[in-house]
Each structure stands twice: as structure tokens, then as C-alpha cells.
Protein backbone atom coordinates (compact mmCIF):
# COMPACT_ATOMS: atom_id res chain seq x y z
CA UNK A 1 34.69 -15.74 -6.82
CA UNK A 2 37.03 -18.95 -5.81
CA UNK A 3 37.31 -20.28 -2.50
CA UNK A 4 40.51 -19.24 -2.70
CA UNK A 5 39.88 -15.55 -2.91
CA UNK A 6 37.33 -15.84 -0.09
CA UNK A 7 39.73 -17.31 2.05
CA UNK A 8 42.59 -14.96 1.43
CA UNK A 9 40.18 -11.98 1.74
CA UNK A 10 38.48 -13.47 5.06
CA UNK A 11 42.13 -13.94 6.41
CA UNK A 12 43.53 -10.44 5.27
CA UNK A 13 46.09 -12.11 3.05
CA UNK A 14 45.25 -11.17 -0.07
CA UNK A 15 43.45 -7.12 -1.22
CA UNK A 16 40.16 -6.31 -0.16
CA UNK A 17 38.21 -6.84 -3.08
CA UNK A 18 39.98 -9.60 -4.51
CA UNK A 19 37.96 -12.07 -6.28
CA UNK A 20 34.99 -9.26 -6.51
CA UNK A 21 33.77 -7.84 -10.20
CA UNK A 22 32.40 -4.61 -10.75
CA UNK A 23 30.74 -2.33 -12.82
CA UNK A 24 31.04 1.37 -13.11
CA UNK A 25 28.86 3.72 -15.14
CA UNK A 26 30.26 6.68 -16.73
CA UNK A 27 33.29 5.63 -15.84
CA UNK A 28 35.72 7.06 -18.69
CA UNK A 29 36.09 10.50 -16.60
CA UNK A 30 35.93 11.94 -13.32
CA UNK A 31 34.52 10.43 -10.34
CA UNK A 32 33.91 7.55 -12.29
CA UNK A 33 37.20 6.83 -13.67
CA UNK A 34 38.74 7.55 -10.47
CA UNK A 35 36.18 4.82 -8.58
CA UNK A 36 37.22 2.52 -11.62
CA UNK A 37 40.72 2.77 -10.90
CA UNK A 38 40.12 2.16 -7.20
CA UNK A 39 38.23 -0.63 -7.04
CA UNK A 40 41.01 -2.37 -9.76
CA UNK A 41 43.87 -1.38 -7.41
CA UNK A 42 42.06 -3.05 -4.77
CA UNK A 43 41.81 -6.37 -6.09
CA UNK A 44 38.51 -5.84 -8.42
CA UNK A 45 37.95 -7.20 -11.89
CA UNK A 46 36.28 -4.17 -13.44
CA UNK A 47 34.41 -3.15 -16.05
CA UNK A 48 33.31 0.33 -17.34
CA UNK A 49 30.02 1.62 -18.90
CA UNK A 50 30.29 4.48 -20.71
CA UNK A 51 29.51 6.47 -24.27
CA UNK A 52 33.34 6.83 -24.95
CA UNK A 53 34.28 3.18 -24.02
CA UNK A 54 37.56 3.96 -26.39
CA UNK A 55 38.78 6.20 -23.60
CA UNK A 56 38.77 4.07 -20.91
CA UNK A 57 42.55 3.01 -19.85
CA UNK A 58 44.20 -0.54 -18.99
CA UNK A 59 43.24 -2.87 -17.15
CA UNK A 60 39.76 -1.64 -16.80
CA UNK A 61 37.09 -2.79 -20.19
CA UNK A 62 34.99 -0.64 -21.55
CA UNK A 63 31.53 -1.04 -23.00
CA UNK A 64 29.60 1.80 -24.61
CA UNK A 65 26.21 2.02 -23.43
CA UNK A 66 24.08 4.96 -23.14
CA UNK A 67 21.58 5.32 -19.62
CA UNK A 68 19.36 6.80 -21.40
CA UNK A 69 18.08 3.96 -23.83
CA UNK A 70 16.91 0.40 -22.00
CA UNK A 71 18.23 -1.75 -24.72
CA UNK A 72 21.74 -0.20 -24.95
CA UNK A 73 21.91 -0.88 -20.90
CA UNK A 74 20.60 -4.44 -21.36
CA UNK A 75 23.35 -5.17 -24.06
CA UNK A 76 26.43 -3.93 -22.28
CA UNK A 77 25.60 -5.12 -18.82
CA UNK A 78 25.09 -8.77 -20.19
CA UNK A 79 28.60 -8.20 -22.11
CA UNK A 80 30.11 -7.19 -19.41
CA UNK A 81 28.56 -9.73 -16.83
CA UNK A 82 29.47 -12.47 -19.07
CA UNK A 83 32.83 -11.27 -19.36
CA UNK A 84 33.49 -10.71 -15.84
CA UNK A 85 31.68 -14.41 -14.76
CA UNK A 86 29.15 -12.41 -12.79
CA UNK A 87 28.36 -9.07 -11.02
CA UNK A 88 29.27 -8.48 -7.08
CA UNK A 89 29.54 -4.51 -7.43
CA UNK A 90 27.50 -1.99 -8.96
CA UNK A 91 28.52 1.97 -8.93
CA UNK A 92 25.85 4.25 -10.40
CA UNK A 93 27.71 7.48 -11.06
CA UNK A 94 26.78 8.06 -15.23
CA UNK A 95 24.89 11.74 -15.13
CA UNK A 96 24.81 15.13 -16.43
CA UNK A 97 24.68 18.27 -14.80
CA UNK A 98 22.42 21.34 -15.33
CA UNK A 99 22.24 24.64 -14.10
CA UNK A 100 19.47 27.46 -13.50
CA UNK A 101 16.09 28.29 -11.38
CA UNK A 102 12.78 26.52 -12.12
CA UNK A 103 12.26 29.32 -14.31
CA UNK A 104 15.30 29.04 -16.45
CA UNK A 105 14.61 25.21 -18.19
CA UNK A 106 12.12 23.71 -20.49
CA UNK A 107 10.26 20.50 -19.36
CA UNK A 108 12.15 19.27 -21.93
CA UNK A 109 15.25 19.53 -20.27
CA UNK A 110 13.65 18.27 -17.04
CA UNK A 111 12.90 15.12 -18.55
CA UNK A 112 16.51 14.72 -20.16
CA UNK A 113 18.59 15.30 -17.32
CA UNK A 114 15.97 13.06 -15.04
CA UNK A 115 15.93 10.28 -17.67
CA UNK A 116 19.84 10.25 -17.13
CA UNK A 117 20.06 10.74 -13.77
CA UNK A 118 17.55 8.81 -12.03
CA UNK A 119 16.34 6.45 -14.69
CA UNK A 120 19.60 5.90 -15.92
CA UNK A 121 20.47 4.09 -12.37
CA UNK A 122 17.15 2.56 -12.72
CA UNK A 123 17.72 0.76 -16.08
CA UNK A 124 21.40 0.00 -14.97
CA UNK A 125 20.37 -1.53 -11.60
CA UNK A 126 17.32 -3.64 -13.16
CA UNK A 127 19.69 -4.89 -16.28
CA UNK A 128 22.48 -5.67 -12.93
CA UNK A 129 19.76 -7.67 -11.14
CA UNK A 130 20.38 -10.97 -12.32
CA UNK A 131 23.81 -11.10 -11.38
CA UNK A 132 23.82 -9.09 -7.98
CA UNK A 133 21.21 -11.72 -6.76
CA UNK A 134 23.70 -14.60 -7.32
CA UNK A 135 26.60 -13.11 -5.14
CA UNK A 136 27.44 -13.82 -2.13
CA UNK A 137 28.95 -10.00 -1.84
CA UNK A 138 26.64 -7.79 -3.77
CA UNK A 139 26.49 -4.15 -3.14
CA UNK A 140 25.38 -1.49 -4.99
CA UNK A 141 26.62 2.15 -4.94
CA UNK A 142 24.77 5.70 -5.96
CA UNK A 143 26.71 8.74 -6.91
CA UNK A 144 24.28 11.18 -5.23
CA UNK A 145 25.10 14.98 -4.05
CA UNK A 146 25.22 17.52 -1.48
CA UNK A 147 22.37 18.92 -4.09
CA UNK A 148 20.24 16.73 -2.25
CA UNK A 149 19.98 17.93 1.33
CA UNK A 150 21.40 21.34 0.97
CA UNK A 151 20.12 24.22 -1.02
CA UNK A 152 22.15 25.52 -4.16
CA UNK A 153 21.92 28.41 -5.44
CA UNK A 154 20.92 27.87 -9.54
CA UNK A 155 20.78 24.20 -9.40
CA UNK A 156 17.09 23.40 -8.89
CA UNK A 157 17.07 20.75 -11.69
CA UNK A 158 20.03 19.32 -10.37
CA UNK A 159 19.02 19.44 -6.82
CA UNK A 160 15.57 17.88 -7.81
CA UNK A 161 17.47 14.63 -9.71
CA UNK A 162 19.78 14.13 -6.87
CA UNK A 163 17.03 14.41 -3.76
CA UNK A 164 15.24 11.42 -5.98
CA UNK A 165 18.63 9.72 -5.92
CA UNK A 166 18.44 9.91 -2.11
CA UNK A 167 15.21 8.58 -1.65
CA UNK A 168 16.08 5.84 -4.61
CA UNK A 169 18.56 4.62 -2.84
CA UNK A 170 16.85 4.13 0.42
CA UNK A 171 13.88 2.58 -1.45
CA UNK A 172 16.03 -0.02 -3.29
CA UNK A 173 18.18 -0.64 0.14
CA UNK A 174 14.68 -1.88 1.49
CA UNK A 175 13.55 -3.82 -1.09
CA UNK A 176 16.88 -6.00 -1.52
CA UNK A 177 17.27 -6.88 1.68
CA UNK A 178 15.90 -10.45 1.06
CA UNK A 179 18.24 -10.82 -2.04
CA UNK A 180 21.27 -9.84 0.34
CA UNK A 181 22.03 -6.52 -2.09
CA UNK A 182 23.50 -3.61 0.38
CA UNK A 183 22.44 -0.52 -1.77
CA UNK A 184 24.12 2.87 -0.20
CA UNK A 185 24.68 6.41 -2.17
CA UNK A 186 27.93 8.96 -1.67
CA UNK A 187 27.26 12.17 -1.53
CA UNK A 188 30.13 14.70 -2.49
CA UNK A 189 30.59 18.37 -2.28
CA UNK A 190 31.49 20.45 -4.97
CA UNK A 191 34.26 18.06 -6.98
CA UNK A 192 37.66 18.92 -8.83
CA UNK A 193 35.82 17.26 -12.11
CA UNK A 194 35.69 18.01 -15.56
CA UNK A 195 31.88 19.06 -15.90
CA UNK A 196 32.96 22.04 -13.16
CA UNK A 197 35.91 23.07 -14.99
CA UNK A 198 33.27 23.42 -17.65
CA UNK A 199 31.45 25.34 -15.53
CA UNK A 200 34.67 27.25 -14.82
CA UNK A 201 35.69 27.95 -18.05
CA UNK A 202 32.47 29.46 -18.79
CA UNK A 203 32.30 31.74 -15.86
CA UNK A 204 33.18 35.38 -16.28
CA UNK A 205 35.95 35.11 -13.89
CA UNK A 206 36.80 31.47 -13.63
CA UNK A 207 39.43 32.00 -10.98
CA UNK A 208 37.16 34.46 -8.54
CA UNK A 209 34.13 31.56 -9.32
CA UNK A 210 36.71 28.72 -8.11
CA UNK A 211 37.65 30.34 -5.30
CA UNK A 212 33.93 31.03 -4.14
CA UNK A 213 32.97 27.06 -4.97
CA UNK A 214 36.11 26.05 -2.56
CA UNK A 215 34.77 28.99 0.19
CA UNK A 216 31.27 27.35 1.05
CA UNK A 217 33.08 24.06 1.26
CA UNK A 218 34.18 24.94 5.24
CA UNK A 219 37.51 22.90 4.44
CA UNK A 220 37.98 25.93 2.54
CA UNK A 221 38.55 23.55 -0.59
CA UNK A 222 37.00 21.43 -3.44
CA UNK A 223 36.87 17.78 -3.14
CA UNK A 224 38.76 15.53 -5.16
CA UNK A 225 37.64 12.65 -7.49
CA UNK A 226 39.47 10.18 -5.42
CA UNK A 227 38.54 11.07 -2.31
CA UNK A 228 34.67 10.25 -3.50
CA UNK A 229 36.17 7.06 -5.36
CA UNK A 230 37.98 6.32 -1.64
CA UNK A 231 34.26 6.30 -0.19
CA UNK A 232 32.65 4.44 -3.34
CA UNK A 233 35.09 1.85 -2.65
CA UNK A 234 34.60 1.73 1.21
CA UNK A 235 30.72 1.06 0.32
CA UNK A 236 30.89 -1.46 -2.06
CA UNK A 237 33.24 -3.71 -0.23
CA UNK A 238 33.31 -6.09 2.76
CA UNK A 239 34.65 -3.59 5.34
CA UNK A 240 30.78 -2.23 4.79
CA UNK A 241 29.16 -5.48 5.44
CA UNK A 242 26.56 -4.20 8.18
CA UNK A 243 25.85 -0.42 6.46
CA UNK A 244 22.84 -0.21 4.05
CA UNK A 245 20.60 2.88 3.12
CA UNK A 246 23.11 5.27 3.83
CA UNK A 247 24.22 8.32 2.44
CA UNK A 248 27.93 9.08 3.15
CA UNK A 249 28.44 12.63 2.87
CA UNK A 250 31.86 13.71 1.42
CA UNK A 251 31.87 17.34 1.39
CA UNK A 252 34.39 19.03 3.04
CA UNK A 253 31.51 19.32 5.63
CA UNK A 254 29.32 21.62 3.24
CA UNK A 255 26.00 19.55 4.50
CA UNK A 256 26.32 20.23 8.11
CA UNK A 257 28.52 22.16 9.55
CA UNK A 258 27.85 26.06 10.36
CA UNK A 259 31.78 27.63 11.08
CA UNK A 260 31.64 30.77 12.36
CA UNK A 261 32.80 33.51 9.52
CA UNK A 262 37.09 34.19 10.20
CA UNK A 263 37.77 36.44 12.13
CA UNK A 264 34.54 35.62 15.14
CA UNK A 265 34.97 34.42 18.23
């Protein structure tokens, strides 16, 4: 970053992340993408990790890299580090989904979906290292879930990866304190995305399941990819300057809040 981006940014002349560079994993789709696009529109150079790196649109780069496999992390966060000059932003939001009881998956499957979605932000953090500890502005952001303090029905897999997200993020917050790395997660509610139109379109009655997904939301509604990108972006950047270790629930207040059923007084 120049001095000349600091100063604009310090004085409010110039857009909030101006002068920052980011990374985004699985950023070709969905939340990613739509975290991508944010953090460009405010001012970010930004780059995207992802397995379909062709798909990623203007101005954002893509690099293919899979979070599964330590080297292919390694590679594409030095390419894209060296491209950008540096690292001040890291969003870890590459994972899979899976659905079922404890009964209903192999360990096999439980060590796929954990290698991508809590080692995967492991290698991608530890590759980011480096760089993070050299800016001046380094923050590092978690795409956790409501999985992880609420109870799903058919998601214990799911619910298991994203609880160690939680407790991930709140262990890394504490351990880069010294190297001035703010480490937070966002946790959304059910999302308008394309792995639960997948889920959707595999339903027996996709529109009846849609409309029960948006009912235990009590906005009466599914969230939207940008407003979890609107919270990613909130985290990452200076306007978050004092909040570390914190999950920032965005919901539609499915965590917390107990409405009474229509209708009740």
C-alpha cells in the first residue's frame, strides 16, 4: 500500500479498501464470488482461489488451487501474493456441503468434507502467513455457519466442520495478536447459493422445501450472497479495526431469536 492510499483512506477521500489486496477462496461462485466482487468495488486489488479459475470474471484473477492438497495452496497463494505485491486480506469461504445423520456417512466422507472445510482454511491461512505478517492492515475472514451454534436437522457432518470453524477462528484470533492479524468468521443462515439450489433441485418438492428453508429463517426469508459478502467486507476492513474473534451472525436471526408462531399473542 502507498502513502498515498493510506492517506486518502485515513481522510475518507478515497474507498475504503483502497490500496488493500485480497484473497478469496472459492471464489468463482456464490458467497465467494459475491465477497470477491465486494471487496473490488470497494477499492481492493483482488485475487481469487478456486478449481475453476477460468470462471472467474473481470477485474478479479483467478488461480486454480485445490484446499485440499498443501502444495497446490502453496503455489497459488505465492502467485497470487507476488502478483498482488503482498497480502492485507484473507477470506476463507472454499467448502463443500454434506447432508445426513451420523449414521448416514462413511468415515470416508468425514475426512473429505473436514479436509476441505477445516484444513482447507488451515493450509490457506499457513501458505497466507508470510504476507499477512508484513501488513500494516491484515485481517483474516472465515466463512463459518449457523451449523455451528444451532442444531440442523440432517447436517451433522456439516454442523461438526463448521463448530471447528468456530473454535478455529477464535484459536487463530489469539494466536495473531502479536503479528497484528484480526482473524473473525461470518456466520450466515440458510443462503440463496448454488449448492442449495442443488439441494433444491433434488428435493421431492423443491418449491414446498424452499419455502420451509425461508420459514425457520424468522425474517421469513433466505439470505442472500451479498448480504454475507456485505459482512465479509465489513470484517476485513478498517471500519473493523478494534473487533477480533468474533462471529457475526447473518441469519435472518435463525441463531437467536424465538418469534412466537403467527397468529399468538
Amino acid at each position: 500500500m502507498t502513502e498515498q492510499d493510506e492517506a486518502a483512506r485515513t481522510a475518507g477521500g478515497g474507498p475504503e479498501l483502497a490500496g488493500l489486496r485480497a484473497l478469496v477462496t472459492g471464489g468463482a461462485s456464490g458467497i465467494g464470488l459475491a465477497a470477491a466482487r465486494l471487496l473490488a468495488a470497494r477499492g481492493a486489488r483482488v485475487a481469487v482461489l478456486d478449481l475453476r479459475p477460468g470462471s472467474v470474471p473481470a477485474p478479479l484473477t483467478g488461480y486454480r488451487a485445490d484446499v485440499s492438497d498443501d502444495a497446490s495452496v502453496r503455489a497459488a497463494v505465492t502467485a497470487a501474493a507476488g502478483a498482488l505485491d503482498g497480502l492485507d486480506i484473507l477470506v476463507n469461504n472454499a467448502g463443500i456441503g454434506a447432508t445426513g445423520t451420523v449414521a448416514d456417512n462413511p468415515d470416508e466422507e468425514w475426512h473429505r468434507v473436514y479436509d476441505v472445510n477445516v484444513v482447507g482454511m488451515v493450509r490457506t491461512s499457513r501458505a497466507a502467513l508470510p504476507w499477512l505478517r508484513a501488513s500494516a492492515h491484515a485481517s483474516v475472514v472465515n466463512v463459518c455457519s449457523v451449523a455451528a451454534t444451532a442444531g440442523l436437522p440432517r447436517r451433522a457432518l456439516y454442523s461438526a466442520t463448521k463448530g471447528a470453524v468456530l473454535s478455529l477462528t477464535l484459536a487463530m484470533a489469539v494466536d495473531h495478536l502479536p503479528d497484528g492479524i484480526r482473524v473473525n468468521c461470518v456466520n450466515p443462515g440458510t443462503a440463496d447459493t448454488p449448492w442449495v439450489s442443488r439441494l433444491l433441485d433434488a428435493a421431492d418438492d423443491p418449491e414446498a422445501e424452499r419455502a420451509a428453508l425461508a420459514a425457520r429463517q424468522p425474517m421469513g426469508r433466505l439470505v442472500t450472497a451479498g448480504e454475507v459478502a456485505a459482512a465479509i467486507a465489513y470484517l476485513a476492513g478498517p471500519a473493523a479495526s478494534a473487533v477480533t474473534g468474533t462471529a457475526l451472525a447473518v441469519d435472518g436471526g435463525m441463531a437467536g431469536l424465538r418469534p412466537r408462531p403467527a397468529g399468538r399473542n
